[in-house]
C-alpha atoms as a PDB file:
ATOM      1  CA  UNK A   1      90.876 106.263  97.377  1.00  0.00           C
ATOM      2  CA  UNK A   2      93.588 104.886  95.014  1.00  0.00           C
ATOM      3  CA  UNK A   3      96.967 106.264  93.653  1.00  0.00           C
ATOM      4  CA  UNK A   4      96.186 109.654  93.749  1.00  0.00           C
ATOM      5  CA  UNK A   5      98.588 110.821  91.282  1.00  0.00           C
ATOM      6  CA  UNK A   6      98.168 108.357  88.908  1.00  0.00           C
ATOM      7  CA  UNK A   7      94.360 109.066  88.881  1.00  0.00           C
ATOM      8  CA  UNK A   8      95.411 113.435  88.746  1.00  0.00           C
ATOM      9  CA  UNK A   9      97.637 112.766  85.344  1.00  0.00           C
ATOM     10  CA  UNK A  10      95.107 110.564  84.167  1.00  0.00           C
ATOM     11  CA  UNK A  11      92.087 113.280  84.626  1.00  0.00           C
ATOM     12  CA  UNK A  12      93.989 115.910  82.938  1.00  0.00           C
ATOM     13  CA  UNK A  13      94.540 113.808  80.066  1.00  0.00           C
ATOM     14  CA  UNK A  14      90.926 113.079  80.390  1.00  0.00           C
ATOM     15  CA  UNK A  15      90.073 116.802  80.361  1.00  0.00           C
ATOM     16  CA  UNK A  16      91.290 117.404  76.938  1.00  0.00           C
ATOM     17  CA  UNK A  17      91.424 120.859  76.881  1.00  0.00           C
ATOM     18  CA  UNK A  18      93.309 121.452  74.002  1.00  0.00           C
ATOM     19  CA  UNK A  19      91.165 119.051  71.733  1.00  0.00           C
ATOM     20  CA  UNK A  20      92.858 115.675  71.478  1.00  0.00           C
ATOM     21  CA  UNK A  21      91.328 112.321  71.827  1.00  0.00           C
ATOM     22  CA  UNK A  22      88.895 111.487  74.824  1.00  0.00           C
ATOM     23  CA  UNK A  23      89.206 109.349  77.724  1.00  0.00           C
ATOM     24  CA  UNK A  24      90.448 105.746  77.365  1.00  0.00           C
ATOM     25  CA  UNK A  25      90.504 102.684  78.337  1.00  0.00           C
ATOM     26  CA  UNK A  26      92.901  99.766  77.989  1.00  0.00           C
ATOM     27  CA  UNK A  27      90.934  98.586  74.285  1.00  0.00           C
ATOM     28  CA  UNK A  28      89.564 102.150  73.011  1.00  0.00           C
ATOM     29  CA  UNK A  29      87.664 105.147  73.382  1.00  0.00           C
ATOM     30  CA  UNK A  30      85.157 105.739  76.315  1.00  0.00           C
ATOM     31  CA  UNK A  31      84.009 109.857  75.779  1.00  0.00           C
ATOM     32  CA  UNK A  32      85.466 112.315  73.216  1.00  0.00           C
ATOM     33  CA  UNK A  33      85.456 116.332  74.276  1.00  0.00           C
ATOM     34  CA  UNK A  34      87.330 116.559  71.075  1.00  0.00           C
ATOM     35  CA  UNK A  35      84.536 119.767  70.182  1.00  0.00           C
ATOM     36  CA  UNK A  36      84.751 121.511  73.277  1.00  0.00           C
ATOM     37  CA  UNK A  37      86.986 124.469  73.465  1.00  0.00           C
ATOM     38  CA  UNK A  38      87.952 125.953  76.316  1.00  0.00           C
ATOM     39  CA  UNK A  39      89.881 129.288  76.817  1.00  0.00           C
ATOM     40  CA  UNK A  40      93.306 129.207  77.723  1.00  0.00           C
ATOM     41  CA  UNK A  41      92.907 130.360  81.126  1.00  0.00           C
ATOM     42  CA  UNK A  42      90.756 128.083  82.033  1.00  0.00           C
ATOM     43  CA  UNK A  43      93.165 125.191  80.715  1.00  0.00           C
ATOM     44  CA  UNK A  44      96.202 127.501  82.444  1.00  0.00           C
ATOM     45  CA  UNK A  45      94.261 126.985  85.724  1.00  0.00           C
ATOM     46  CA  UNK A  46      93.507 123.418  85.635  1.00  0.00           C
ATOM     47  CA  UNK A  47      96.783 122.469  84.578  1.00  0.00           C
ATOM     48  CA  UNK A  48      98.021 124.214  87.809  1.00  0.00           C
ATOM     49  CA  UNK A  49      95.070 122.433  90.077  1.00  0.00           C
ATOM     50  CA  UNK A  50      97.257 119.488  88.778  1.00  0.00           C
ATOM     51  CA  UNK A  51     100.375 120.443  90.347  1.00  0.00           C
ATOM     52  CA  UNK A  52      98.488 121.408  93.534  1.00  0.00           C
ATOM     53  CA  UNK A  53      97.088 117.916  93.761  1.00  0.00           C
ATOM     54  CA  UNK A  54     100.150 116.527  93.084  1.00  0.00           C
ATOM     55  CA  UNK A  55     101.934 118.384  95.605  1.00  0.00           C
ATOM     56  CA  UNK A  56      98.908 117.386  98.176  1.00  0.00           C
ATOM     57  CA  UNK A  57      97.333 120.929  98.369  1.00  0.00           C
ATOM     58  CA  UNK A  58      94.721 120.332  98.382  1.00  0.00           C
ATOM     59  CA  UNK A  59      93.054 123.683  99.420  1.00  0.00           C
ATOM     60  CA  UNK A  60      94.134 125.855  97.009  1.00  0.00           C
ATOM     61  CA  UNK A  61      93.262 123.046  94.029  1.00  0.00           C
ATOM     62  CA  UNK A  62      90.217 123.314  95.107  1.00  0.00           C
ATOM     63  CA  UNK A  63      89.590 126.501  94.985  1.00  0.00           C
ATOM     64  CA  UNK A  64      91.258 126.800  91.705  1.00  0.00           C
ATOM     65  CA  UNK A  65      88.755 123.650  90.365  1.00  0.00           C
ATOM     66  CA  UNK A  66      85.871 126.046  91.811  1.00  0.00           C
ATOM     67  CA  UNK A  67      87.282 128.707  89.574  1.00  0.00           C
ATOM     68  CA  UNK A  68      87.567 126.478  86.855  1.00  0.00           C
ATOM     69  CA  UNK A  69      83.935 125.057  86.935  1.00  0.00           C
ATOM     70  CA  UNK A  70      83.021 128.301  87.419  1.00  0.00           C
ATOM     71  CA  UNK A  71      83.837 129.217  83.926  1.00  0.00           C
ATOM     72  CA  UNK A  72      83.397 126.052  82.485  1.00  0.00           C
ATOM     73  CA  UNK A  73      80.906 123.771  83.195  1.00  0.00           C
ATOM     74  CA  UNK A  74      80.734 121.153  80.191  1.00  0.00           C
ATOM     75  CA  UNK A  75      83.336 119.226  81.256  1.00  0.00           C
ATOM     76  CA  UNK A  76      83.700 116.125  84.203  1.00  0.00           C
ATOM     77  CA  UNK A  77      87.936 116.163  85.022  1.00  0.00           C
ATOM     78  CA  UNK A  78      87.783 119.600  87.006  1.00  0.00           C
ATOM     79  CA  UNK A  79      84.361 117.882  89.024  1.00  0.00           C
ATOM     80  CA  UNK A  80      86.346 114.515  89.037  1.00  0.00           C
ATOM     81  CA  UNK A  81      89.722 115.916  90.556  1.00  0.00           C
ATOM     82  CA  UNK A  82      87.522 118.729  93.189  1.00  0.00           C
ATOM     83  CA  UNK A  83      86.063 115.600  94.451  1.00  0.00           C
ATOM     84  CA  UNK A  84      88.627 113.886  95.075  1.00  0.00           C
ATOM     85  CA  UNK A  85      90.145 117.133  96.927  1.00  0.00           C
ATOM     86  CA  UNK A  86      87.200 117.711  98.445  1.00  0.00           C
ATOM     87  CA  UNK A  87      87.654 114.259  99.501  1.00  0.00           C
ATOM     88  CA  UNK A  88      91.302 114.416 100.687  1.00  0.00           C
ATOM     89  CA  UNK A  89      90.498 116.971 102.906  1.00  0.00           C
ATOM     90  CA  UNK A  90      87.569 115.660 104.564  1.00  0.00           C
ATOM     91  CA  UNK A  91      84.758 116.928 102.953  1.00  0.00           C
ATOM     92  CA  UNK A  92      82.431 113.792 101.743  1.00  0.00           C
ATOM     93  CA  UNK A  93      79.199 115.667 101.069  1.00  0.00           C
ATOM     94  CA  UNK A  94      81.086 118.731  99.013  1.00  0.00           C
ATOM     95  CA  UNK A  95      83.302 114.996  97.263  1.00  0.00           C
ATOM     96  CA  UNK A  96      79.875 113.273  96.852  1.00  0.00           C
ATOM     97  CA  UNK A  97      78.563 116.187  95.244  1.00  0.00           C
ATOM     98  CA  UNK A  98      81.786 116.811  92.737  1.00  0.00           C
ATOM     99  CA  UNK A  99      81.218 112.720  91.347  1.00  0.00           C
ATOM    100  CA  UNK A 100      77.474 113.483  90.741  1.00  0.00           C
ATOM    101  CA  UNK A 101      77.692 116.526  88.712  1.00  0.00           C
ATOM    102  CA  UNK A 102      80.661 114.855  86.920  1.00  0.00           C
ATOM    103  CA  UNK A 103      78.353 111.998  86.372  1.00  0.00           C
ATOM    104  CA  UNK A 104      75.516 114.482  85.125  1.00  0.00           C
ATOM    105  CA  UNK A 105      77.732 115.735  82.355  1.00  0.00           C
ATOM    106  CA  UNK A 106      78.861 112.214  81.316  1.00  0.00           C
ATOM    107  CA  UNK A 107      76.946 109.314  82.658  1.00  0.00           C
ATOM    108  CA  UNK A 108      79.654 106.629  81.499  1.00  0.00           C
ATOM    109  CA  UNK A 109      83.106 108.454  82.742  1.00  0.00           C
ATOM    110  CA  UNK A 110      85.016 105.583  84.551  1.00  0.00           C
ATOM    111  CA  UNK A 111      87.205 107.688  86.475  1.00  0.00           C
ATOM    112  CA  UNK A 112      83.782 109.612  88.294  1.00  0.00           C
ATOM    113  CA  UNK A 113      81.824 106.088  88.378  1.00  0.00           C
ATOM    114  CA  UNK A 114      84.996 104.786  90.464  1.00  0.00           C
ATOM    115  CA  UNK A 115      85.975 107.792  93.098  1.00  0.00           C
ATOM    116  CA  UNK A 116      81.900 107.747  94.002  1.00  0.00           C
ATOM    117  CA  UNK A 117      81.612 104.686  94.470  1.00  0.00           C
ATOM    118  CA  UNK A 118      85.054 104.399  96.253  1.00  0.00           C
ATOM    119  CA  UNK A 119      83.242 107.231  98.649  1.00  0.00           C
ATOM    120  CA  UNK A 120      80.101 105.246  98.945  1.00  0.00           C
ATOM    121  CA  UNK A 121      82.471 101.925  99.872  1.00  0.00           C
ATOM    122  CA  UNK A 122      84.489 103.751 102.710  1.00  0.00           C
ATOM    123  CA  UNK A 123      81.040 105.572 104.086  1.00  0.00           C
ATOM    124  CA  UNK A 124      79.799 102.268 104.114  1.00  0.00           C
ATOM    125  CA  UNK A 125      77.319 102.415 101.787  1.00  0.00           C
ATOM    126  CA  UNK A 126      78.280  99.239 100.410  1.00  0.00           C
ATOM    127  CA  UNK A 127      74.901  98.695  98.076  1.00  0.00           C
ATOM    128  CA  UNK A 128      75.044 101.890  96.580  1.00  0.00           C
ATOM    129  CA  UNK A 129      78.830 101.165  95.946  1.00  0.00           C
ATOM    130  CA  UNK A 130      78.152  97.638  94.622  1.00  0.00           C
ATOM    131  CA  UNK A 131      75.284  98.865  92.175  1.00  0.00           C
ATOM    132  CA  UNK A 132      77.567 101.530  90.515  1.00  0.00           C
ATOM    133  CA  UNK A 133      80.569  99.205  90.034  1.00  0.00           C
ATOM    134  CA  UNK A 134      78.120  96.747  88.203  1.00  0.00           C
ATOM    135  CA  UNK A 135      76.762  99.385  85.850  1.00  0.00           C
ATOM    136  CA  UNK A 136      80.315 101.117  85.248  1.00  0.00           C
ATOM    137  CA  UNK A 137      81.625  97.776  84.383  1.00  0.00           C
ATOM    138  CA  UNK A 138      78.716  97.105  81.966  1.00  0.00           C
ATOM    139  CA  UNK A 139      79.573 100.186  80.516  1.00  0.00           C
ATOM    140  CA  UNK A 140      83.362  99.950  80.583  1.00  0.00           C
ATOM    141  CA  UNK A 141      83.974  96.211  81.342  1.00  0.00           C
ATOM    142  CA  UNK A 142      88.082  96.383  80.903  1.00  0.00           C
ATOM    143  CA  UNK A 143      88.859  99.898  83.208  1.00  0.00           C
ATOM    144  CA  UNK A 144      90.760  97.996  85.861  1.00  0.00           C
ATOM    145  CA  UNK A 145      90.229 100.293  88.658  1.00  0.00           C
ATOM    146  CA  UNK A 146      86.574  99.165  88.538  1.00  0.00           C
ATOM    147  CA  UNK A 147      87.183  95.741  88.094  1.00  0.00           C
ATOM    148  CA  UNK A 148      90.023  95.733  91.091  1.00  0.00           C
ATOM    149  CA  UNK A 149      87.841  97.930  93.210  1.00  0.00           C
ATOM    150  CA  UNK A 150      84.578  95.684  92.978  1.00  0.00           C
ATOM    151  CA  UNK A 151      86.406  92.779  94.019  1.00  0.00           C
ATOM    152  CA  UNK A 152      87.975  94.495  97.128  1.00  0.00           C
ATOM    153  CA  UNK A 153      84.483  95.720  97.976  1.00  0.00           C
ATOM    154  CA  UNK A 154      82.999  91.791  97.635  1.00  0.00           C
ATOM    155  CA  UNK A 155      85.837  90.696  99.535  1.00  0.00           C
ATOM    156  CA  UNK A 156      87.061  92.550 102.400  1.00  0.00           C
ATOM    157  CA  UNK A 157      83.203  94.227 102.773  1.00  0.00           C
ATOM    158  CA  UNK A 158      80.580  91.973 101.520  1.00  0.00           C
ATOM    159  CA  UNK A 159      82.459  88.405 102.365  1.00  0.00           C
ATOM    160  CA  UNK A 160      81.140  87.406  98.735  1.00  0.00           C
ATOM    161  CA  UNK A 161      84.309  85.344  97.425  1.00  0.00           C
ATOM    162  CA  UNK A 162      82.753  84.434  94.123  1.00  0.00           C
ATOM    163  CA  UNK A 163      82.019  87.813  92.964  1.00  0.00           C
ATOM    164  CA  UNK A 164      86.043  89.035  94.485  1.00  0.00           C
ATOM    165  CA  UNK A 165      87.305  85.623  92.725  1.00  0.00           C
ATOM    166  CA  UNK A 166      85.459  86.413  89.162  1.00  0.00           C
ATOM    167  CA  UNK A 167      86.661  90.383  89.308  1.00  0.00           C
ATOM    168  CA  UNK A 168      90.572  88.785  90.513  1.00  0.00           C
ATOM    169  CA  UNK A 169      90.581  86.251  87.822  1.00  0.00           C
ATOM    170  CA  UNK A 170      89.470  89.319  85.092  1.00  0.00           C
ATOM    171  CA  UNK A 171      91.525  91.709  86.599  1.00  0.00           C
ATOM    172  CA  UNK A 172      94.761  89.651  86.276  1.00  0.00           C
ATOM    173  CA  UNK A 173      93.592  88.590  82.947  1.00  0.00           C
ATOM    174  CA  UNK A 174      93.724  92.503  82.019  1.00  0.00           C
ATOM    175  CA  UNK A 175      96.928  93.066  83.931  1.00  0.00           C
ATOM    176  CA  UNK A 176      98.996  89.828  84.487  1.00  0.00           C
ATOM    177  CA  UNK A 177     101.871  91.591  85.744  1.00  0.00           C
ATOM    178  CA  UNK A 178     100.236  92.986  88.937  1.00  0.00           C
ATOM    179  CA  UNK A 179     101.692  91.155  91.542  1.00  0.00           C
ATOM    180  CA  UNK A 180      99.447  92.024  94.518  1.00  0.00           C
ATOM    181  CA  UNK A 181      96.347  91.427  92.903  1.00  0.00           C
ATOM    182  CA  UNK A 182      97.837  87.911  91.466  1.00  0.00           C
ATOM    183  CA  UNK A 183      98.516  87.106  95.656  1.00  0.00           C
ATOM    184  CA  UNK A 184      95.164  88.238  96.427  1.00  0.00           C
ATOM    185  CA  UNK A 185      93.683  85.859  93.472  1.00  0.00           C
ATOM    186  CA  UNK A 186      95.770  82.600  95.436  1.00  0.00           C
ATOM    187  CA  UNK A 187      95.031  83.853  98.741  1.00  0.00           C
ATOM    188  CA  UNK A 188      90.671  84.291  97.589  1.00  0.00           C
ATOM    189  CA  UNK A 189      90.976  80.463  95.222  1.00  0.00           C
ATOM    190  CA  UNK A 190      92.748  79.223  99.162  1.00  0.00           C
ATOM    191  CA  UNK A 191      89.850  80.461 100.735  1.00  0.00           C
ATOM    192  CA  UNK A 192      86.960  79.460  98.569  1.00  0.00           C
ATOM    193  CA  UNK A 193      88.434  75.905  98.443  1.00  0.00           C
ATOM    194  CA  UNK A 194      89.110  76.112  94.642  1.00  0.00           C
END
């Protein structure tokens, strides 16, 4: 999908376990599980699905994230991060499954509207992929992974260089200093005559 461990850190801060802040984005808040307590077992054991991601096991995260979900159930991360294990080992259907109940329990989350539709882009399922970008972005219009992901999947899948250009230009807008995205930008404006 993306930077794996990036996205891992990120989900456990997302989690909130311990009652901080919620999930954010570059300009503010997106969900707050700031009310939900959670034992400290259950935190113990998703802390350590961390490491195992990390460390690319992904087996025994997941069956640790099964545990955890198993006891807890109110909360997206631990769906999130067994879907993208699920994923890493091959499973799509058990991935696809994770992003959707992560999506039941918050409808907005970034992180689960980008990994499915990620999963929907590289089954080729580029509609479905296209359709969840566009609503995610309505919803969180400055998470860059959704931003940079929609215009890879309107350039390199769906040949639409106006859509790639307008997420590009946005994108480095957001995020000047990424380099490969600003080559990307010159190499779509080349293309596209502009």
């Amino acid at each position: 999908m993306h930077t794996k461990l990036r996205v891992f850190f990120l989900l456990g801060l997302a989690l909130l376990f311990t009652a901080c802040a919620g999930t954010q984005t570059k300009t503010g808040k997106i969900s707050d599980y700031s009310s939900v307590k959670v034992s400290g077992s259950v935190n113990r054991d998703f802390e350590r699905s961390l490491e195992y991601l990390a460390e690319k096991r992904y087996e025994p995260a997941i069956e640790l994230l099964q545990s955890v979900v198993e006891r807890e159930q109110r909360l997206p991360a631990p769906y999130i991060n067994l879907g993208i294990a699920h994923y890493q080992v091959g499973s799509e259907k058990d991935a696809e499954t994770a992003f959707l109940k992560a999506l039941e329990l918050d409808t907005k989350h970034p992180v689960a509207t980008n990994e499915l539709a990620v999963l929907y882009r590289k089954q080729g399922r580029f509609a479905d992929a296209r359709k969840i970008y566009v609503n995610a972005l309505a919803e969180n219009p400055e998470y860059l992974p959704l931003i940079k992901n929609l215009g890879i999947l309107c350039d390199l899948y769906l040949q639409d260089l106006q859509c790639a250009l307008a997420q590009f230009q946005q994108y480095v807008q957001l995020e000047p200093e990424d380099q490969d995205v600003s080559i990307w930008l010159a190499d779509l404006k080349r293309r596209a005559g502009k």
